[in-house]
C-alpha atoms as a PDB file:
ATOM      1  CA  UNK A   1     235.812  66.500 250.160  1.00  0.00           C
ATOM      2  CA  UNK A   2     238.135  63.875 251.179  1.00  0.00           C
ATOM      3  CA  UNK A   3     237.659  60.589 251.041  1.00  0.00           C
ATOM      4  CA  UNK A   4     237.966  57.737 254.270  1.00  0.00           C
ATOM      5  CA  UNK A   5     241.637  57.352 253.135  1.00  0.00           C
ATOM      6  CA  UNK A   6     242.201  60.794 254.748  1.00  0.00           C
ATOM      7  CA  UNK A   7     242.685  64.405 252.988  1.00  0.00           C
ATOM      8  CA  UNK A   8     246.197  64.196 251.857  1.00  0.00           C
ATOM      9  CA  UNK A   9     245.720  60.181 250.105  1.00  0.00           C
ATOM     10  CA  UNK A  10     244.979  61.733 246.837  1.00  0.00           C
ATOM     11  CA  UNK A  11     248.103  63.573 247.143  1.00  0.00           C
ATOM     12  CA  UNK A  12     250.453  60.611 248.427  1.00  0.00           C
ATOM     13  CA  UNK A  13     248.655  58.229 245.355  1.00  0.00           C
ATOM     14  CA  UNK A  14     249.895  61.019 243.370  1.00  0.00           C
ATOM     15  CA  UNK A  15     253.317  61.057 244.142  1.00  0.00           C
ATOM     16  CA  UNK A  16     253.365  57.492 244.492  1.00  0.00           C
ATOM     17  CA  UNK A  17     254.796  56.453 240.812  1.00  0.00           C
ATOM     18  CA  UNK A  18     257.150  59.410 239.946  1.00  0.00           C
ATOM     19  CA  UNK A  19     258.762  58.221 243.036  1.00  0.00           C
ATOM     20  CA  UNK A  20     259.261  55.107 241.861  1.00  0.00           C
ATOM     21  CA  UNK A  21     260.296  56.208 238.796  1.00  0.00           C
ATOM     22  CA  UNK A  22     263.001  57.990 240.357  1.00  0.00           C
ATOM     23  CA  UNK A  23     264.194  55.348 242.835  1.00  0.00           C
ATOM     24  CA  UNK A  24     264.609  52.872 239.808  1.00  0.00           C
ATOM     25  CA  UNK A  25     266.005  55.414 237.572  1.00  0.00           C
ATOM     26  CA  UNK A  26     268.974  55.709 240.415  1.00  0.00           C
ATOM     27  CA  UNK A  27     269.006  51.584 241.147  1.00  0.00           C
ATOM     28  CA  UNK A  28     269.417  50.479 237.689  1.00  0.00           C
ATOM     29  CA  UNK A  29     272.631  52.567 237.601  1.00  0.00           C
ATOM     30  CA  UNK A  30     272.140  52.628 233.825  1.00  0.00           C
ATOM     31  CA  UNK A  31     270.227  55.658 233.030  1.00  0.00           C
ATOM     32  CA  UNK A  32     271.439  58.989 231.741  1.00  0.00           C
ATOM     33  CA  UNK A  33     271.482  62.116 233.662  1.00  0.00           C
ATOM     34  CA  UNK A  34     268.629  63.285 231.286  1.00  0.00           C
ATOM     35  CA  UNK A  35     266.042  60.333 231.844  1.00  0.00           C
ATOM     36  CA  UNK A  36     266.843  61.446 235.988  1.00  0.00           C
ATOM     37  CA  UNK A  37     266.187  65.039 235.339  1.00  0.00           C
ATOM     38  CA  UNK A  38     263.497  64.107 233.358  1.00  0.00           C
ATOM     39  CA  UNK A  39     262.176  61.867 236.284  1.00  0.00           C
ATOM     40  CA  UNK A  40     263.041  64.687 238.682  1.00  0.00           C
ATOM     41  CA  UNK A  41     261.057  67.012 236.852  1.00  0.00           C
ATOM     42  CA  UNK A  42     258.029  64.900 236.628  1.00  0.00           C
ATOM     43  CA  UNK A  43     258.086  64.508 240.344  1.00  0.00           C
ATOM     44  CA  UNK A  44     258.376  68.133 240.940  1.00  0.00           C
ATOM     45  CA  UNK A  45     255.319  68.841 238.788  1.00  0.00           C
ATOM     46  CA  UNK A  46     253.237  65.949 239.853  1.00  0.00           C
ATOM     47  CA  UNK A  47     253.924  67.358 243.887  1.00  0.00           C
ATOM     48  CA  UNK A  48     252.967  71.209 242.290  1.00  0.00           C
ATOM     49  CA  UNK A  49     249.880  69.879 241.062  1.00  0.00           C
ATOM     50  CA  UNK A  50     248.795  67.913 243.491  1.00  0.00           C
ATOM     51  CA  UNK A  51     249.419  70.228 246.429  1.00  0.00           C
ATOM     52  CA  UNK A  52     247.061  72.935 244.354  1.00  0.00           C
ATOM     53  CA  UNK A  53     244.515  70.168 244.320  1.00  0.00           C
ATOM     54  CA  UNK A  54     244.700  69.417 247.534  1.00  0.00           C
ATOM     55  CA  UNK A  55     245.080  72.909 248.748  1.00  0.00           C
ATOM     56  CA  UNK A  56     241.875  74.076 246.443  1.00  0.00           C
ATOM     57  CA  UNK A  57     239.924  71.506 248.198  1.00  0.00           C
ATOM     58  CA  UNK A  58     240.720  72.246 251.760  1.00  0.00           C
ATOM     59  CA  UNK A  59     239.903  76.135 251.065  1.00  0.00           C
ATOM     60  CA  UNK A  60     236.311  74.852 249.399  1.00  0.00           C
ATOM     61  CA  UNK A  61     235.559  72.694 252.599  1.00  0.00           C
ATOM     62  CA  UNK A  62     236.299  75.387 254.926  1.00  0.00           C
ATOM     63  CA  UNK A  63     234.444  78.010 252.747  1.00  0.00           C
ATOM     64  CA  UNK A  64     231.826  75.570 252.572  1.00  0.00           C
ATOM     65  CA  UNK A  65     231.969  75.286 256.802  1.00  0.00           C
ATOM     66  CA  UNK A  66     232.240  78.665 257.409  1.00  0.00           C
ATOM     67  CA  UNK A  67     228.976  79.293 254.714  1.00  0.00           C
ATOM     68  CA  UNK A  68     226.796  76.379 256.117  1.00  0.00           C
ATOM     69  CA  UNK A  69     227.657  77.849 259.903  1.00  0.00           C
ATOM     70  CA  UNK A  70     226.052  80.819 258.935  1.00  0.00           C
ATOM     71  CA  UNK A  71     223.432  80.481 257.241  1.00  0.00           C
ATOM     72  CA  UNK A  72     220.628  80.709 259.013  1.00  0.00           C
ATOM     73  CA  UNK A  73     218.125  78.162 260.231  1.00  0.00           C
ATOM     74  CA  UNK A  74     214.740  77.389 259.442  1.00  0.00           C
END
């Protein structure tokens, strides 16, 4: 279930430090190609994950929805 922040905050918190990573690792102008691919990499994986998270949940709230909709009433 998402939180008041909104469904996809989770995902954007996430993301939020790899990106950083990144955008320093390309400021600093001092880093090797490795420690960028490395950063790159982290990134990717962190946005995999996260959209699987996020995806998982949206699937269990609608299965949820559709469930409680028909269940019946007493």
């Amino acid at each position: 279930m998402a939180n008041s922040n909104g469904v996809f905050s989770d995902l954007f918190n996430a993301v939020g430090n790899p990106v950083q990573n990144v955008a320093d690792t390309l400021g600093s102008g001092v880093s090797s190609a490795v420690s960028l691919v490395e950063s790159c990499t982290n990134l990717c994986a962190t946005l995999l994950t996260s959209s699987v998270n996020t995806a998982s949940r949206l699937v269990q709230d609608v299965a949820n929805g559709i469930s409680s909709a028909i269940t019946p009433k007493p």
